[in-house]
C-alpha atoms as a PDB file:
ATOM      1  CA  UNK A   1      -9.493   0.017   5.696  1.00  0.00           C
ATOM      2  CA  UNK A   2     -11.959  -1.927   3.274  1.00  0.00           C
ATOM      3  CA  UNK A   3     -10.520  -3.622   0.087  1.00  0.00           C
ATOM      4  CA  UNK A   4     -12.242  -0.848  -2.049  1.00  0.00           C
ATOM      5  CA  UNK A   5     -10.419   1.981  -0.183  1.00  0.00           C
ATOM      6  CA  UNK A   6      -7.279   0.320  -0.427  1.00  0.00           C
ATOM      7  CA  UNK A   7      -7.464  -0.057  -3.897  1.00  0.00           C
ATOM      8  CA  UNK A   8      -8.965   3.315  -4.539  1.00  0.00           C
ATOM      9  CA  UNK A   9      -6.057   5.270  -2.453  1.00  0.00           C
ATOM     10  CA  UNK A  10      -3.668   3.481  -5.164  1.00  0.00           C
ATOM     11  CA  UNK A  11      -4.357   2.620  -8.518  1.00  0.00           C
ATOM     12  CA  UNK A  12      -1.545   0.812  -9.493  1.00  0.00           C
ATOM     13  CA  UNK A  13      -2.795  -1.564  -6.569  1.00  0.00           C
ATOM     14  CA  UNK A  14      -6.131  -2.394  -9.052  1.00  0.00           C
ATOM     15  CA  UNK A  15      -4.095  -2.962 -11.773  1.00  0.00           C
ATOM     16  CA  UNK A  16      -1.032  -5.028 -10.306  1.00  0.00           C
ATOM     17  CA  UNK A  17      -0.085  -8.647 -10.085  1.00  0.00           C
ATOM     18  CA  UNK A  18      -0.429 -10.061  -6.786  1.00  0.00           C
ATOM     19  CA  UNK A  19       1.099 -13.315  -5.289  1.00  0.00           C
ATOM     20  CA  UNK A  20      -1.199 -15.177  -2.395  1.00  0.00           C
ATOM     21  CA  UNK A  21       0.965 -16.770   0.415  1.00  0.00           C
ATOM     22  CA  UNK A  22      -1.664 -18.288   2.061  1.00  0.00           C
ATOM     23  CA  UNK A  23      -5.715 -17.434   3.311  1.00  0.00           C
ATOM     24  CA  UNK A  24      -5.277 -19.357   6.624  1.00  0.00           C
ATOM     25  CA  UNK A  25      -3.061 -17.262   8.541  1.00  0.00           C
ATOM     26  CA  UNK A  26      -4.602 -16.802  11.991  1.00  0.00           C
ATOM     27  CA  UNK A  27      -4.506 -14.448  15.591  1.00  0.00           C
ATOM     28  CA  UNK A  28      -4.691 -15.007  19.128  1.00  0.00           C
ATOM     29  CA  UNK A  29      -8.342 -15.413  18.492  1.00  0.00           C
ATOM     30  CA  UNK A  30      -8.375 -17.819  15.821  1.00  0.00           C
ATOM     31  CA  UNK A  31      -9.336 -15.217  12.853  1.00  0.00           C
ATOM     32  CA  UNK A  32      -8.182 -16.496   9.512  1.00  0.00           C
ATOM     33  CA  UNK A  33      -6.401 -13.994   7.086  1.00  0.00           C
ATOM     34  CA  UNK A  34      -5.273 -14.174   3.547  1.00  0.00           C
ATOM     35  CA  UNK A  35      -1.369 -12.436   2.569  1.00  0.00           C
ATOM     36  CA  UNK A  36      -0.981 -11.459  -0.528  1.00  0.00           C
ATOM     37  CA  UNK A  37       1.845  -9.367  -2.096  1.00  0.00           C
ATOM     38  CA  UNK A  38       1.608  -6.098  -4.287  1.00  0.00           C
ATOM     39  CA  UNK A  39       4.231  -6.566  -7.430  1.00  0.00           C
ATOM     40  CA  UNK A  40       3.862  -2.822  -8.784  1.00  0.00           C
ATOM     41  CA  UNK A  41       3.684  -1.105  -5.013  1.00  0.00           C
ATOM     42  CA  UNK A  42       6.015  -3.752  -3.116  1.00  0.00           C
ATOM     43  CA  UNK A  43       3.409  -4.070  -0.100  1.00  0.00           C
ATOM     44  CA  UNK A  44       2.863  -7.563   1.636  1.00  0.00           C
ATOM     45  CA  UNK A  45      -0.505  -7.029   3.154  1.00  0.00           C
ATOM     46  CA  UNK A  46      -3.326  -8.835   5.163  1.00  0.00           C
ATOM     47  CA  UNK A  47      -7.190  -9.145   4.459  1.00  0.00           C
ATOM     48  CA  UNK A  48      -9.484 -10.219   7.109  1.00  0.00           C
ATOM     49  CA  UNK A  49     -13.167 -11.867   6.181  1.00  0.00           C
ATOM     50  CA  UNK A  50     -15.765 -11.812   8.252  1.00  0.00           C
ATOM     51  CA  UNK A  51     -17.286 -15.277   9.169  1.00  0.00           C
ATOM     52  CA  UNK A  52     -19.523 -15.999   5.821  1.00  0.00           C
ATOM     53  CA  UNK A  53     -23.297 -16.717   6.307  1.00  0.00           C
ATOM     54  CA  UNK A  54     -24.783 -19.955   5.389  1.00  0.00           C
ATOM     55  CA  UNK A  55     -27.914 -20.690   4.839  1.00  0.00           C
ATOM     56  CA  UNK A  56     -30.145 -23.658   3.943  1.00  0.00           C
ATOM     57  CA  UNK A  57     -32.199 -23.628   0.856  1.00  0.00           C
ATOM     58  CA  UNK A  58     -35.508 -25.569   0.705  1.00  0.00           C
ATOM     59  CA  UNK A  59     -33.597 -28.847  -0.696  1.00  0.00           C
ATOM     60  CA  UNK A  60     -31.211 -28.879   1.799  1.00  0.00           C
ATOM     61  CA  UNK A  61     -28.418 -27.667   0.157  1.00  0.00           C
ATOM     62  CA  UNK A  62     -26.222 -25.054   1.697  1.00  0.00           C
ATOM     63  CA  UNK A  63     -25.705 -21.588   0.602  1.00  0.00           C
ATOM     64  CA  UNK A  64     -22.750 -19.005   1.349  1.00  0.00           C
ATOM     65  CA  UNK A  65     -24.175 -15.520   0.957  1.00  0.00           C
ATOM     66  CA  UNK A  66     -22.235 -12.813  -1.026  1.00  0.00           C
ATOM     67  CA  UNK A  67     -19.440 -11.363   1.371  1.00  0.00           C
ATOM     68  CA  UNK A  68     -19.806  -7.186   1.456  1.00  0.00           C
ATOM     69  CA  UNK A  69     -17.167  -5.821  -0.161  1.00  0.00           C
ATOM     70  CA  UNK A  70     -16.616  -3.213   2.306  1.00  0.00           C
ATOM     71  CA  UNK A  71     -16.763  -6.123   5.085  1.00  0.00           C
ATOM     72  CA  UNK A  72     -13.153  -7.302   3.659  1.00  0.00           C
ATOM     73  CA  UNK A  73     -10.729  -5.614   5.643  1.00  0.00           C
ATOM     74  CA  UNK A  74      -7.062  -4.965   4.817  1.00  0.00           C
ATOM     75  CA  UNK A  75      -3.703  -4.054   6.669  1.00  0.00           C
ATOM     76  CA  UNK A  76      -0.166  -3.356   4.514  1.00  0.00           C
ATOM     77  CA  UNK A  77       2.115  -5.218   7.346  1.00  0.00           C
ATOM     78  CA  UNK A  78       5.338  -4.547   5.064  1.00  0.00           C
ATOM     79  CA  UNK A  79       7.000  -3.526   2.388  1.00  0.00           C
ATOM     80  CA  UNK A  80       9.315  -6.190  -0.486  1.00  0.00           C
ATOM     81  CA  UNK A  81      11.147  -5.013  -3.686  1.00  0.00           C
ATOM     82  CA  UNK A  82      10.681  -8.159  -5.055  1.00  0.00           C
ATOM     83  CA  UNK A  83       9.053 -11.166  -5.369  1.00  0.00           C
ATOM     84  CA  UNK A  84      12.444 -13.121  -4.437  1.00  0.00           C
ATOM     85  CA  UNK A  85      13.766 -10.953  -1.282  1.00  0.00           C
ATOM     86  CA  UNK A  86      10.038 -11.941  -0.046  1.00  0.00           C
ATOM     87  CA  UNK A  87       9.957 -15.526  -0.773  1.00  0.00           C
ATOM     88  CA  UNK A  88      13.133 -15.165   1.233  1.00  0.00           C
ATOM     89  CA  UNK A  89      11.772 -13.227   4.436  1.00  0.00           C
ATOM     90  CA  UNK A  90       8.341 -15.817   3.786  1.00  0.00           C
ATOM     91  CA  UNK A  91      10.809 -19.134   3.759  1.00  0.00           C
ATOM     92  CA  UNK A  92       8.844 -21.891   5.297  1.00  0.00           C
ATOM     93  CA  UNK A  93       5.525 -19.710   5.548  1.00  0.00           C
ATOM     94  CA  UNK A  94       3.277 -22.636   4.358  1.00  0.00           C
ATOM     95  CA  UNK A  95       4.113 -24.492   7.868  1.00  0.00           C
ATOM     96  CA  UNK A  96       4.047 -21.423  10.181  1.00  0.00           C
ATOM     97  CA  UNK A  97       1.076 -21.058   8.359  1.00  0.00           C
ATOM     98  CA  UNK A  98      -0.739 -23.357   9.680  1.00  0.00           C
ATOM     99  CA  UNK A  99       0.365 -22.844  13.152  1.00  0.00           C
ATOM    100  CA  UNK A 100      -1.660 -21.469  15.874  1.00  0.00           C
ATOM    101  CA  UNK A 101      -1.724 -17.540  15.891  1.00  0.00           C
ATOM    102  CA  UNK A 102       0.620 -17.673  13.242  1.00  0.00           C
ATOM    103  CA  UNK A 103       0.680 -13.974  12.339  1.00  0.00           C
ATOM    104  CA  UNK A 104       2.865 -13.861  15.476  1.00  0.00           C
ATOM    105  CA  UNK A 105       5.927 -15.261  13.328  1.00  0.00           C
ATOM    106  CA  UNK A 106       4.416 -13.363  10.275  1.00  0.00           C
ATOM    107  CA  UNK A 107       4.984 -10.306  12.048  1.00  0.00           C
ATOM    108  CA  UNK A 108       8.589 -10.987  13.427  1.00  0.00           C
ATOM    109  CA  UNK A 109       9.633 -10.813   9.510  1.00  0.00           C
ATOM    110  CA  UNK A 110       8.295  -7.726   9.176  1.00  0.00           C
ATOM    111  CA  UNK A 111       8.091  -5.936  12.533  1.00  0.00           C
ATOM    112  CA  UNK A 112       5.948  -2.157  12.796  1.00  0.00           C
END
């Protein structure tokens, strides 16, 4: 679903804290994903953004055009009553991180 739908299905979601554990989280295919964590709903969930546009203005300096908000996509992956039981699940997440197709051992944490 897009970031406005999954805010819109729950509006405690909008008005929540949330906790970032990291934007480059990649798949098998080398997409990069941000986690972030829910405090009022508990979820631990991933957003997906497409590859951002660049372009080249007349000086030569380089432009990133506005990312659609509906392009943003989202997936809850789990669920965490708090911020400490998931820093405890997440231990050592900023090294698997950074390894290749790391959602892999993301998703061993919290299987489907």
């Amino acid at each position: 679903m897009d970031i406005e739908a999954f805010y819109e299905q729950n509006e405690a979601r909008r008005e929540s804290a949330e906790f970032e554990f990291g934007s480059e989280w990649t798949d098998a295919s080398d997409n990069e994903y941000e986690l972030s964590w829910v405090e009022a709903t508990g979820e631990l969930y991933l957003m997906v953004e497409p590859e951002a546009l660049i372009n080249e203005d007349i000086f030569g300096d380089f432009l990133v055009a506005d990312e659609l908000i509906n392009d943003l996509t989202v997936v809850v992956i789990g669920k965490s009553p708090s911020l400490a039981a998931l820093e405890d699940q997440l231990r050592g997440w900023e090294d698997a991180m950074l390894e290749e197709n790391s959602l892999a051992w993301l998703y061993e944490r919290f299987p489907q």
